[in-house]
PDB file of N, CA and C in Angstrom:
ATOM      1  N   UNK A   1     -36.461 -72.115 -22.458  1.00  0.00           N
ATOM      2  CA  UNK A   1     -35.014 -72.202 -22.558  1.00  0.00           C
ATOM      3  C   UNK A   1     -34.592 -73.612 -22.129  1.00  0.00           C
ATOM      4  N   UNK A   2     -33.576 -73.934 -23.037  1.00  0.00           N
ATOM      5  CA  UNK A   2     -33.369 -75.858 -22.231  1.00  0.00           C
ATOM      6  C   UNK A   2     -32.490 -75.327 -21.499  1.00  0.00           C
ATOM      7  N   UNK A   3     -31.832 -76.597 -20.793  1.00  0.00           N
ATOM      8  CA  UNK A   3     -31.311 -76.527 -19.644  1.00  0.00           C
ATOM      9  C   UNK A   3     -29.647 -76.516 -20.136  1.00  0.00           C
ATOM     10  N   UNK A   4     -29.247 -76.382 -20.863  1.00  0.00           N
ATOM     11  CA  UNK A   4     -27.949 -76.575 -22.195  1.00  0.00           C
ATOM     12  C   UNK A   4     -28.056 -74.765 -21.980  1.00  0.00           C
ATOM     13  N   UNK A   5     -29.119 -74.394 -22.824  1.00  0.00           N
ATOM     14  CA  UNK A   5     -28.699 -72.779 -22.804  1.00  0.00           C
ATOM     15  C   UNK A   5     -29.170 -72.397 -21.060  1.00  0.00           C
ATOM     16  N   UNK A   6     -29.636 -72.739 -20.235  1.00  0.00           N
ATOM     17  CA  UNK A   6     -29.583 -72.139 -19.242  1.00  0.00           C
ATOM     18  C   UNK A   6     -27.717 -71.998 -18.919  1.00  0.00           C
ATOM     19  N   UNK A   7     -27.582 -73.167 -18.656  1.00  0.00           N
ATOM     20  CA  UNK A   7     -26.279 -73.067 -17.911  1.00  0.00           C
ATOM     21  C   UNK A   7     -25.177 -72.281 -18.994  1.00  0.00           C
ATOM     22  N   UNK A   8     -25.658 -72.347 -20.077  1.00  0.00           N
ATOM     23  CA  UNK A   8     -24.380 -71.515 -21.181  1.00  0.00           C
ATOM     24  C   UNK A   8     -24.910 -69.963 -20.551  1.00  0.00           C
ATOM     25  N   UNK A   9     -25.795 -69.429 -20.355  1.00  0.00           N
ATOM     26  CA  UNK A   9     -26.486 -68.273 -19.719  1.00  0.00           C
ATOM     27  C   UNK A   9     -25.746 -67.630 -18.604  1.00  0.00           C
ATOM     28  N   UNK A  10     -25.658 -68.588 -17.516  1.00  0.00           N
ATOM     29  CA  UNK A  10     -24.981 -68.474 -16.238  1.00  0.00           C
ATOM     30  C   UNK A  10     -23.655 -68.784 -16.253  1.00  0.00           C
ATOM     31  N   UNK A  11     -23.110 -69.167 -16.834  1.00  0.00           N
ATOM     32  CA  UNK A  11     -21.617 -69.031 -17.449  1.00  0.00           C
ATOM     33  C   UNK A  11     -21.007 -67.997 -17.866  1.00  0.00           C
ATOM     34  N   UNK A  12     -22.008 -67.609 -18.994  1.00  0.00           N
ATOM     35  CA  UNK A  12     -21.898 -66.199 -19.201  1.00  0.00           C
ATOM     36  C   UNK A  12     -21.847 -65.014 -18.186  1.00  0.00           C
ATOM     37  N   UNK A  13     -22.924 -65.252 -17.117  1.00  0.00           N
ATOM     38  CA  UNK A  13     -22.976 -64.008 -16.373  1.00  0.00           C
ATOM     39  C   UNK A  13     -22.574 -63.733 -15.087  1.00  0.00           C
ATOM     40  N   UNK A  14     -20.985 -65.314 -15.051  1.00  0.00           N
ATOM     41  CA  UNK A  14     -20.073 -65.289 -13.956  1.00  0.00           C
ATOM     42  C   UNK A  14     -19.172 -64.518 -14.633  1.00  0.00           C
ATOM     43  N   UNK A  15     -19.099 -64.071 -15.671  1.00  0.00           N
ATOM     44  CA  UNK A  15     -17.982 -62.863 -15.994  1.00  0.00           C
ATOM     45  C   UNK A  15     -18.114 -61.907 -15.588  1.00  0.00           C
ATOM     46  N   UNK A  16     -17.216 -61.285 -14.645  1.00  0.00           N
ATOM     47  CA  UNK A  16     -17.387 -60.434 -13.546  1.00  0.00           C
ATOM     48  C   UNK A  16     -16.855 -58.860 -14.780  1.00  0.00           C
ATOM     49  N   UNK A  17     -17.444 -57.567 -14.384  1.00  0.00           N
ATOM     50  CA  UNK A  17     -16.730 -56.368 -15.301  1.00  0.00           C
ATOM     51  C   UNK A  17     -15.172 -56.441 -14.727  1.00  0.00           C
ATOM     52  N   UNK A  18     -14.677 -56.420 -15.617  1.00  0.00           N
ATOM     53  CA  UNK A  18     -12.882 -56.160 -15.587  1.00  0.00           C
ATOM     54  C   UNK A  18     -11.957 -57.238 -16.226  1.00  0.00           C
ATOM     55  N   UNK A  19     -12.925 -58.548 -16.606  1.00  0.00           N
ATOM     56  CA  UNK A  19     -12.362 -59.634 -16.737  1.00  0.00           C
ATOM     57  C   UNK A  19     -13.546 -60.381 -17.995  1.00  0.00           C
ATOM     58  N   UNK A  20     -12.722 -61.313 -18.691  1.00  0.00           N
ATOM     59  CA  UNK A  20     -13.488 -61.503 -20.328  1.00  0.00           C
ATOM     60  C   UNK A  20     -13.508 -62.874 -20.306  1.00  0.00           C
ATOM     61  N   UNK A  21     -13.991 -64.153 -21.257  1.00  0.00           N
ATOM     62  CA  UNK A  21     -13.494 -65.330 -21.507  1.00  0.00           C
ATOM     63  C   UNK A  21     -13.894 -65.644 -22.652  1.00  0.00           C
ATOM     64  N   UNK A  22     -13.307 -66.479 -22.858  1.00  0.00           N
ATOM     65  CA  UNK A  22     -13.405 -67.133 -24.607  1.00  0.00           C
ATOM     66  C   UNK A  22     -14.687 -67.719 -24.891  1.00  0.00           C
ATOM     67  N   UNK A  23     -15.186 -67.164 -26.219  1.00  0.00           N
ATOM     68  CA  UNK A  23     -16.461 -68.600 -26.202  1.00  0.00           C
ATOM     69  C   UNK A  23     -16.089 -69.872 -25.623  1.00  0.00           C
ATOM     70  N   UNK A  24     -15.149 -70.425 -26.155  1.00  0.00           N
ATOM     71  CA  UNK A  24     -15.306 -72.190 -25.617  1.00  0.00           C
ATOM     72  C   UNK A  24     -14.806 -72.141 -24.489  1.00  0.00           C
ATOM     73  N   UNK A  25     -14.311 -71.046 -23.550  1.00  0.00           N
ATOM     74  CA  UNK A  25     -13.914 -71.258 -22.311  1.00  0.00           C
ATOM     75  C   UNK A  25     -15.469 -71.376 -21.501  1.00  0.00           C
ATOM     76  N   UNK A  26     -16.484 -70.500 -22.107  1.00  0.00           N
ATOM     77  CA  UNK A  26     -17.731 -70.775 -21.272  1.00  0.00           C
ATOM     78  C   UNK A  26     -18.317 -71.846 -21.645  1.00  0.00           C
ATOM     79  N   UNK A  27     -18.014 -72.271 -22.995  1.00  0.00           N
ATOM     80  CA  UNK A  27     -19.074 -73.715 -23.281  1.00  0.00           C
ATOM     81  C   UNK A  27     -18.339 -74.571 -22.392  1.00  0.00           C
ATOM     82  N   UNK A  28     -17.161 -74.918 -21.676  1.00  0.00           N
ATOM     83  CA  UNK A  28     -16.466 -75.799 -21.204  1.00  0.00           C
ATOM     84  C   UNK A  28     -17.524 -75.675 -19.390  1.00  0.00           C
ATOM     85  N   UNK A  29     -17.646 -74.392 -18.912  1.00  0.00           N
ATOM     86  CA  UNK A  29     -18.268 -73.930 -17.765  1.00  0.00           C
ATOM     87  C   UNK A  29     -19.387 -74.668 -17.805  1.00  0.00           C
ATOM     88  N   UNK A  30     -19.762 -74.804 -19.393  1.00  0.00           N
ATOM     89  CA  UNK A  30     -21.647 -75.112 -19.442  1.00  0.00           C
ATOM     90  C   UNK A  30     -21.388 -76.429 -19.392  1.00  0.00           C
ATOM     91  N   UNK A  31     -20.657 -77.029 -19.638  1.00  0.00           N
ATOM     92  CA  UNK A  31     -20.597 -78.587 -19.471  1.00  0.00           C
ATOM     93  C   UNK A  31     -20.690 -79.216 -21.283  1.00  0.00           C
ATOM     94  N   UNK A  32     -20.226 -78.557 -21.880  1.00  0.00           N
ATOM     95  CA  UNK A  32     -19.903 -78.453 -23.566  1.00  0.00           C
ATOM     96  C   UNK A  32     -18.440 -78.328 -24.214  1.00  0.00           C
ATOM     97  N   UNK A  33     -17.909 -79.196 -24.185  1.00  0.00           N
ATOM     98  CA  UNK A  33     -16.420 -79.555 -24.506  1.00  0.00           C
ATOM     99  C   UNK A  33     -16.172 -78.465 -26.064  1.00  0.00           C
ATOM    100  N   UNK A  34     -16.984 -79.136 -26.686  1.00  0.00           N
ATOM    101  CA  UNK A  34     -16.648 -78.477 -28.288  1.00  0.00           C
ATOM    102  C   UNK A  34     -18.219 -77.508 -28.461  1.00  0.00           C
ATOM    103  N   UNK A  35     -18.389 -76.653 -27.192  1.00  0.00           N
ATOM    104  CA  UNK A  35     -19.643 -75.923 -27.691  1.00  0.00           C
ATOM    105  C   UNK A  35     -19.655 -74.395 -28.067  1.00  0.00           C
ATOM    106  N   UNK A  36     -18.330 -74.055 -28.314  1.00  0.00           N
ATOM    107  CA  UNK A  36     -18.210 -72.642 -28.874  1.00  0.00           C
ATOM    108  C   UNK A  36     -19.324 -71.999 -29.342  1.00  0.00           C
ATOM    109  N   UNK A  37     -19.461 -72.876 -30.736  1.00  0.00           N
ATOM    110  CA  UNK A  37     -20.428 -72.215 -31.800  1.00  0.00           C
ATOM    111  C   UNK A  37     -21.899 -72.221 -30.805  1.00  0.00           C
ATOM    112  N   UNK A  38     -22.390 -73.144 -30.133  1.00  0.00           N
ATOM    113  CA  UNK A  38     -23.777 -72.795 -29.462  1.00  0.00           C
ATOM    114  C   UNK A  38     -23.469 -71.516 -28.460  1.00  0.00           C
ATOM    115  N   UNK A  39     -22.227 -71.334 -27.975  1.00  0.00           N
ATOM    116  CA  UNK A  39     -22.561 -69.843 -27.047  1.00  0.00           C
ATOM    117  C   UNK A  39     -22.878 -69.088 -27.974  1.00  0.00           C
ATOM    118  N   UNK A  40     -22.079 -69.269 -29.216  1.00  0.00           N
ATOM    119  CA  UNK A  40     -22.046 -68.050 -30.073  1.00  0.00           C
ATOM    120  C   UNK A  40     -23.129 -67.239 -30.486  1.00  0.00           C
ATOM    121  N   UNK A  41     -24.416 -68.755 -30.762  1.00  0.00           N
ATOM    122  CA  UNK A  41     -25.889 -68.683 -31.303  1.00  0.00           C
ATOM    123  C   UNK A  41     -26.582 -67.913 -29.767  1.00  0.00           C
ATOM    124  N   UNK A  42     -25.919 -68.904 -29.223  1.00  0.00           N
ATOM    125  CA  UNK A  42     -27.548 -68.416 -27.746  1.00  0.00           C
ATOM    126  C   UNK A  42     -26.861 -66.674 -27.458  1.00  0.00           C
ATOM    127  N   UNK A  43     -25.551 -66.394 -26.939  1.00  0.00           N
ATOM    128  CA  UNK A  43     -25.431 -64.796 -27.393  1.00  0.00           C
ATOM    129  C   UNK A  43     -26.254 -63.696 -28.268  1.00  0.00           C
ATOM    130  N   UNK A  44     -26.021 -64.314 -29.295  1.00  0.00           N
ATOM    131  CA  UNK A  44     -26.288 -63.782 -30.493  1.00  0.00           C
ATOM    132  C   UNK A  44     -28.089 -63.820 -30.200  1.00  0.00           C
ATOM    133  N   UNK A  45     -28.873 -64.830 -29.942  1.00  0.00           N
ATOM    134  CA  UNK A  45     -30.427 -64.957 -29.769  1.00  0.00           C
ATOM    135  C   UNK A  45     -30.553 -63.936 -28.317  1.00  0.00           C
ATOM    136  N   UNK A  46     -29.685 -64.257 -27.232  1.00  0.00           N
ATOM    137  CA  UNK A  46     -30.319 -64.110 -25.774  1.00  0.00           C
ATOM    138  C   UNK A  46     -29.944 -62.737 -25.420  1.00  0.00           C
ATOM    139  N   UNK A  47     -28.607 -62.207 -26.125  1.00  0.00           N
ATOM    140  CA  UNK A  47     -27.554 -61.596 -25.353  1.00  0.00           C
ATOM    141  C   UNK A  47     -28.716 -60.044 -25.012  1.00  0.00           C
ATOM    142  N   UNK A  48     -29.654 -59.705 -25.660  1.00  0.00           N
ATOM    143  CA  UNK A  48     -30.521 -58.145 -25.376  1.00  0.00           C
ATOM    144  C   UNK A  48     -31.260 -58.681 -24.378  1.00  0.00           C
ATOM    145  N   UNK A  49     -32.247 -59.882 -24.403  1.00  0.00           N
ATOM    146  CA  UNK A  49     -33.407 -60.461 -23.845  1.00  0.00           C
ATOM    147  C   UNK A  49     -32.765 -60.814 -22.689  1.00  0.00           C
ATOM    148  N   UNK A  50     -31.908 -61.244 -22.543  1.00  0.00           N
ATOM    149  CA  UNK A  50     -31.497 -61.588 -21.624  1.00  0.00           C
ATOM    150  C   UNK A  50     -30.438 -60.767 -20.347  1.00  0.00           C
ATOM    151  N   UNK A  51     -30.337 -59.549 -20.809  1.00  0.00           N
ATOM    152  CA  UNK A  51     -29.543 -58.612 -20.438  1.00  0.00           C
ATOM    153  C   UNK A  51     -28.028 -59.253 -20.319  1.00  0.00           C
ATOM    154  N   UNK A  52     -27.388 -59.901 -20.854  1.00  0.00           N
ATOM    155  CA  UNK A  52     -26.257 -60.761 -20.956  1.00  0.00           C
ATOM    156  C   UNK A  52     -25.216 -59.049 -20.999  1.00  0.00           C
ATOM    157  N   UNK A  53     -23.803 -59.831 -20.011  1.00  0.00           N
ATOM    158  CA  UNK A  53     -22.840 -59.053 -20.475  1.00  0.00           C
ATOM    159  C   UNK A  53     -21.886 -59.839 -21.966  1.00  0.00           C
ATOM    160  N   UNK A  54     -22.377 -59.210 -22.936  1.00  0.00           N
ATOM    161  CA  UNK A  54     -22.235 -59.554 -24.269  1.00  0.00           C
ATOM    162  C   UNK A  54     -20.464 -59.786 -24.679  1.00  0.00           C
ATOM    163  N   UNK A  55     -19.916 -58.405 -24.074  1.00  0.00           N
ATOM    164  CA  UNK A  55     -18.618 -57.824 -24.523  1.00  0.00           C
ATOM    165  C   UNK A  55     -17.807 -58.539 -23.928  1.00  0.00           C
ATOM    166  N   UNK A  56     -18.200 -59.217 -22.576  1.00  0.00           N
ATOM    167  CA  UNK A  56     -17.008 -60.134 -22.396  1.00  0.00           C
ATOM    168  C   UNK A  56     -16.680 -60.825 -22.976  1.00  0.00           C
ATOM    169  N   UNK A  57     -17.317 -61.695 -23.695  1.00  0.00           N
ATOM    170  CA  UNK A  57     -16.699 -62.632 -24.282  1.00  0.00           C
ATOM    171  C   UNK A  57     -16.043 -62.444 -26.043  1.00  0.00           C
ATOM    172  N   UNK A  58     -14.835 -63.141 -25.862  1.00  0.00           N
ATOM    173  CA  UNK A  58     -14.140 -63.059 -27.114  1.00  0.00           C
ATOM    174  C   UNK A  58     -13.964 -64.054 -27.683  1.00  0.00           C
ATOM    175  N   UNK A  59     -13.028 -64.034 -28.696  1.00  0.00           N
ATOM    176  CA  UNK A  59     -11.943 -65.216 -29.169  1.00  0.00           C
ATOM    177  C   UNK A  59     -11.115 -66.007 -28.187  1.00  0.00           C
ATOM    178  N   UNK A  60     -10.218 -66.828 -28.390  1.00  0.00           N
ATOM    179  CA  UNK A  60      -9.449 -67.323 -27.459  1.00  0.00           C
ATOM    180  C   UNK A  60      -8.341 -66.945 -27.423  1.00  0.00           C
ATOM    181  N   UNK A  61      -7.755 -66.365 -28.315  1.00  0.00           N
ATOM    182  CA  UNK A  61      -6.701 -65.258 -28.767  1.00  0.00           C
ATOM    183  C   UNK A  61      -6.866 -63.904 -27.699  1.00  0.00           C
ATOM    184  N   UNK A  62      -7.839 -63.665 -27.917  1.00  0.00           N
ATOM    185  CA  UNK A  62      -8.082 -62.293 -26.789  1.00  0.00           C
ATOM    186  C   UNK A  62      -8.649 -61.139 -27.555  1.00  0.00           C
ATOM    187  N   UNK A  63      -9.099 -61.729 -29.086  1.00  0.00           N
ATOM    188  CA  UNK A  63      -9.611 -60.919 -30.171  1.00  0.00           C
ATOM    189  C   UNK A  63     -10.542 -60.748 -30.130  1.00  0.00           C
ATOM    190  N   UNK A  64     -11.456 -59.506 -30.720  1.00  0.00           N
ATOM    191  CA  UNK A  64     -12.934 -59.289 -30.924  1.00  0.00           C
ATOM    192  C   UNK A  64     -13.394 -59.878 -31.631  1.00  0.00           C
ATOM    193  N   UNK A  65     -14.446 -60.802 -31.762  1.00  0.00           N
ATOM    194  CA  UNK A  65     -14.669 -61.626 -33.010  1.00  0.00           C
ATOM    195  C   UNK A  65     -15.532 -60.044 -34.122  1.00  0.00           C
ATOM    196  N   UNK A  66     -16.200 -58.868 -33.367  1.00  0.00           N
ATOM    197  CA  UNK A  66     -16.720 -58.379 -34.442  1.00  0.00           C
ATOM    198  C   UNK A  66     -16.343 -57.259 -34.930  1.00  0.00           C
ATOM    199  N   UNK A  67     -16.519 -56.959 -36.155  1.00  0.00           N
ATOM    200  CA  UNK A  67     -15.625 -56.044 -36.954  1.00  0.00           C
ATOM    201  C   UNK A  67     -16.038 -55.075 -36.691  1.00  0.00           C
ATOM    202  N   UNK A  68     -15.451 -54.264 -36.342  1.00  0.00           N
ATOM    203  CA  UNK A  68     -15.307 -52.846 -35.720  1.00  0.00           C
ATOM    204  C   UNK A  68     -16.581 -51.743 -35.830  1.00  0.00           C
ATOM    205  N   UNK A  69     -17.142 -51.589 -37.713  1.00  0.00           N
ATOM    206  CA  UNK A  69     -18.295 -51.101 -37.579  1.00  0.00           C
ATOM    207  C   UNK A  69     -19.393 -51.728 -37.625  1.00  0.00           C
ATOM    208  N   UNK A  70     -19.417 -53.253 -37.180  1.00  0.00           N
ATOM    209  CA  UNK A  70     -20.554 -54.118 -36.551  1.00  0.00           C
ATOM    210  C   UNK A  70     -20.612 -54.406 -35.000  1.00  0.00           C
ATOM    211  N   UNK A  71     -20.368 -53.509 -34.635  1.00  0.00           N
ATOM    212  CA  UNK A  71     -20.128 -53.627 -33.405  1.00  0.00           C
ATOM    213  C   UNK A  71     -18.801 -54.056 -32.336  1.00  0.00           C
ATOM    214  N   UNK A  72     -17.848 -54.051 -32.851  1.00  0.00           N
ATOM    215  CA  UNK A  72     -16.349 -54.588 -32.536  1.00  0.00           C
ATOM    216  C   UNK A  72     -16.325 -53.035 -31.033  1.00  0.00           C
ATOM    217  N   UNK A  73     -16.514 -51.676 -32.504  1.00  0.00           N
ATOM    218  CA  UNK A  73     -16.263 -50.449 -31.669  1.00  0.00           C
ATOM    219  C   UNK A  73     -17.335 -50.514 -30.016  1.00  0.00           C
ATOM    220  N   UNK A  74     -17.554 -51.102 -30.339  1.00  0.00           N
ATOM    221  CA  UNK A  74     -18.899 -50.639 -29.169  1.00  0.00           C
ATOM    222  C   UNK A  74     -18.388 -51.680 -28.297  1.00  0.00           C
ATOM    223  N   UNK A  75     -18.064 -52.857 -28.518  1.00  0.00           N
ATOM    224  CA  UNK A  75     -17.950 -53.937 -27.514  1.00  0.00           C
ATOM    225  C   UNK A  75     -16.583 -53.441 -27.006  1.00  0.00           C
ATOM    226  N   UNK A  76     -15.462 -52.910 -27.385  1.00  0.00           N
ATOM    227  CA  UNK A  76     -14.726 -52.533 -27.196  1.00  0.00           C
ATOM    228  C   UNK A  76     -14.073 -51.190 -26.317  1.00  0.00           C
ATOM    229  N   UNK A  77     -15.340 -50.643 -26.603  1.00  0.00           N
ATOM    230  CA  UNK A  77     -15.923 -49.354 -25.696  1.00  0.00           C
ATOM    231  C   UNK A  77     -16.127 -49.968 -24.151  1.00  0.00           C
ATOM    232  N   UNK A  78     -16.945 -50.462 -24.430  1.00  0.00           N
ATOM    233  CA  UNK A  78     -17.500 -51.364 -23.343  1.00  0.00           C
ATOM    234  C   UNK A  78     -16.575 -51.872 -22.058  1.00  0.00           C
ATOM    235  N   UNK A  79     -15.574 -52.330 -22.775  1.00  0.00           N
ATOM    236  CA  UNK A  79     -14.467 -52.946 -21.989  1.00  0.00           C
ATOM    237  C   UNK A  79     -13.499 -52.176 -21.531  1.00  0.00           C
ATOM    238  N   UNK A  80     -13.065 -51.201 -22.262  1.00  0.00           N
ATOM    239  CA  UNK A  80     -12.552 -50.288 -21.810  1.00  0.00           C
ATOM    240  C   UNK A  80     -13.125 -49.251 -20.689  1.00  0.00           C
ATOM    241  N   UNK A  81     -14.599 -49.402 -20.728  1.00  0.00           N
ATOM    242  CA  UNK A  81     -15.419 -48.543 -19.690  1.00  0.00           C
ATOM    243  C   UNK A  81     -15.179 -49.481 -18.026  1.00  0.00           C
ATOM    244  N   UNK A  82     -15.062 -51.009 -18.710  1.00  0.00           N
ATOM    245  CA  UNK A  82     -14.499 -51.562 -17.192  1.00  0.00           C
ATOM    246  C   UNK A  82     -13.374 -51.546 -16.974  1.00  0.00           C
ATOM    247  N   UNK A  83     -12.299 -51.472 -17.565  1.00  0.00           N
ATOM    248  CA  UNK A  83     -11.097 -51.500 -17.033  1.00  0.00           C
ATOM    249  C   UNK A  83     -10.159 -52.332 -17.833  1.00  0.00           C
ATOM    250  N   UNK A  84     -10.822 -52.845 -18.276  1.00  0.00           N
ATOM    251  CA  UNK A  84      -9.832 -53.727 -19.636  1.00  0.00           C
ATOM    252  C   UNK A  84      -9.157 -53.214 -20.670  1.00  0.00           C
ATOM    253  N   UNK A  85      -7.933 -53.261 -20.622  1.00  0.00           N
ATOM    254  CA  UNK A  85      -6.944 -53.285 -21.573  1.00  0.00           C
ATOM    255  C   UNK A  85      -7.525 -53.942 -23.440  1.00  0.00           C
ATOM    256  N   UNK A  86      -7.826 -52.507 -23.783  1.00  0.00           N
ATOM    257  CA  UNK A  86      -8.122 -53.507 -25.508  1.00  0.00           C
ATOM    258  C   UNK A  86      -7.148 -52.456 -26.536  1.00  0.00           C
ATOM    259  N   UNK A  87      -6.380 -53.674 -27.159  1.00  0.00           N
ATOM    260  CA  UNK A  87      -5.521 -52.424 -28.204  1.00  0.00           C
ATOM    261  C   UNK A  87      -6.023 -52.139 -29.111  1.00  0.00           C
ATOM    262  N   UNK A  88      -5.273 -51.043 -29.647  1.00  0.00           N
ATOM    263  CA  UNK A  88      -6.103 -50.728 -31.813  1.00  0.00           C
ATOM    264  C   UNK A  88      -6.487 -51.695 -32.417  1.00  0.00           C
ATOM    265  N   UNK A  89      -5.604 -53.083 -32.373  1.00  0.00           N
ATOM    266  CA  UNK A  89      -6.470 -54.062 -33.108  1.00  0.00           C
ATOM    267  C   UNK A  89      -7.336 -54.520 -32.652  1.00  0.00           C
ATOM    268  N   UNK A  90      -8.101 -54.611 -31.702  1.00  0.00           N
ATOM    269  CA  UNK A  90      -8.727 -55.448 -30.739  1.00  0.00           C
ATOM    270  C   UNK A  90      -8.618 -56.358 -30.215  1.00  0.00           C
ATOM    271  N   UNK A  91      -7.642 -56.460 -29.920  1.00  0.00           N
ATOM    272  CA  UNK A  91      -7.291 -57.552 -28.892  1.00  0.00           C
ATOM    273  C   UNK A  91      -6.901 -57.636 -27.083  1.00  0.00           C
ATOM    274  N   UNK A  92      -7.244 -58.679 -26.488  1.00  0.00           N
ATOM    275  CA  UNK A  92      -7.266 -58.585 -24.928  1.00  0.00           C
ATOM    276  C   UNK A  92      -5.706 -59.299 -24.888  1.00  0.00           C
ATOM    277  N   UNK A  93      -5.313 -58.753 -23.428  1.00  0.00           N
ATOM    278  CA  UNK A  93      -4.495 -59.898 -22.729  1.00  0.00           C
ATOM    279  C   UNK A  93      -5.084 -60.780 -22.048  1.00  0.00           C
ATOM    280  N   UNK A  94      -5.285 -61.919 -22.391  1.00  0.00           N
ATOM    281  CA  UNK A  94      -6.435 -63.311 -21.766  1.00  0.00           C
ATOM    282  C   UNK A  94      -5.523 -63.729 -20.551  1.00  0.00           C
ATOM    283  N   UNK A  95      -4.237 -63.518 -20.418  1.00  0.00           N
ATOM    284  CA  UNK A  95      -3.495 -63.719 -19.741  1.00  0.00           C
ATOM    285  C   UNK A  95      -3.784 -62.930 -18.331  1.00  0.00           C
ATOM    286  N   UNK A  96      -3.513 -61.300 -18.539  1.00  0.00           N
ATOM    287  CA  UNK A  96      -4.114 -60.930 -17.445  1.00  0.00           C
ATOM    288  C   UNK A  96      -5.908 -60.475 -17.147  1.00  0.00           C
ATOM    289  N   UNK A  97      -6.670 -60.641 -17.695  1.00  0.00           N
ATOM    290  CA  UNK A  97      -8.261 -60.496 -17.813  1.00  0.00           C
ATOM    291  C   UNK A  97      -9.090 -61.419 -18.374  1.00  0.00           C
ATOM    292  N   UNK A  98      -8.404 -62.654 -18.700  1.00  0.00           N
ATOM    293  CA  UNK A  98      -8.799 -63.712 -18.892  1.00  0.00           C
ATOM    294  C   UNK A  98      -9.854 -64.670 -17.555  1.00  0.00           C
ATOM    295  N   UNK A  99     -10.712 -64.921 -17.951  1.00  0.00           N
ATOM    296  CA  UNK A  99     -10.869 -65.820 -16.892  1.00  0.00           C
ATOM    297  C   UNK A  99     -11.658 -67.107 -16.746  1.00  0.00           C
ATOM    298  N   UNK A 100     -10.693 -68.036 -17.068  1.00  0.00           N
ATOM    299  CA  UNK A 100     -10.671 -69.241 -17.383  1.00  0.00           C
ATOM    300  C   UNK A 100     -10.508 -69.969 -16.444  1.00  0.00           C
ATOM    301  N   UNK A 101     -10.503 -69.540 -15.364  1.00  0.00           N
ATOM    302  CA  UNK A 101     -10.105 -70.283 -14.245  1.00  0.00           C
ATOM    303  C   UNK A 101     -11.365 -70.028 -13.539  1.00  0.00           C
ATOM    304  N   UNK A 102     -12.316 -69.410 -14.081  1.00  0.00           N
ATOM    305  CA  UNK A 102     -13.983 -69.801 -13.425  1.00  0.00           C
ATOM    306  C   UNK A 102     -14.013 -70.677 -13.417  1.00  0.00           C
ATOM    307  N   UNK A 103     -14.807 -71.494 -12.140  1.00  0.00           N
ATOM    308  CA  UNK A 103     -15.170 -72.702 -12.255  1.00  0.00           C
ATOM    309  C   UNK A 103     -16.310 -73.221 -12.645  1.00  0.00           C
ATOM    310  N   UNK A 104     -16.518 -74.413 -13.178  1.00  0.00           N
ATOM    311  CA  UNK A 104     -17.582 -75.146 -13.930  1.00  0.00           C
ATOM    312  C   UNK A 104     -18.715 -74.777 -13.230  1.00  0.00           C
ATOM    313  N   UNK A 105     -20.268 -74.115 -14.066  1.00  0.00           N
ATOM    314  CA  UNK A 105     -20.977 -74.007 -12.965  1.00  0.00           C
ATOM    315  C   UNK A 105     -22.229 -75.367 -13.403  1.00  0.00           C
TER     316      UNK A 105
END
């Protein structure tokens, strides 16, 4: 693992259950200004292997990026099993379960 996806890793798994963040809010954590799309990949590669909490992370909107019978329902499940507010469309309040105000790790 380089040291790019380590820290996108541990970014990831300062998302505490009850609270979500945006892809590029964690690439910003990892020290990746415009690194959305690489959380997106290393998720997408790490998120089983790695026991990653997957479901936190969203859009920056507060949207599910996945469609409902690709897994949207399940990540959505998920969040609701912690305590998070997700409506019919799928969307979060980033406002209150947002958490962007992690600091850089």
């Amino acid at each position: 693992m380089t040291e790019v996806t380590k820290r996108i890793v541990e970014a990831i798994r300062a998302v505490k259950p009850g609270a979500v963040s945006a892809y590029g809010d964690i690439a910003r954590r990892a020290g990746l200004p415009n690194g959305a799309r690489q959380v997106v990949r290393a998720l997408h590669t790490l998120a089983e292997k790695e026991k990653l909490p997957w479901h936190r992370i969203v859009r920056k909107d507060g949207s599910i990026a996945l469609p409902p019978d690709q897994g949207g329902d399940l990540q959505a499940a998920l969040l609701r099993a912690e305590g998070v507010a997700v409506s019919k469309a799928g969307k979060i309040n980033m406002a209150k379960y947002g958490s962007a105000r992690v600091p850089k790790t």
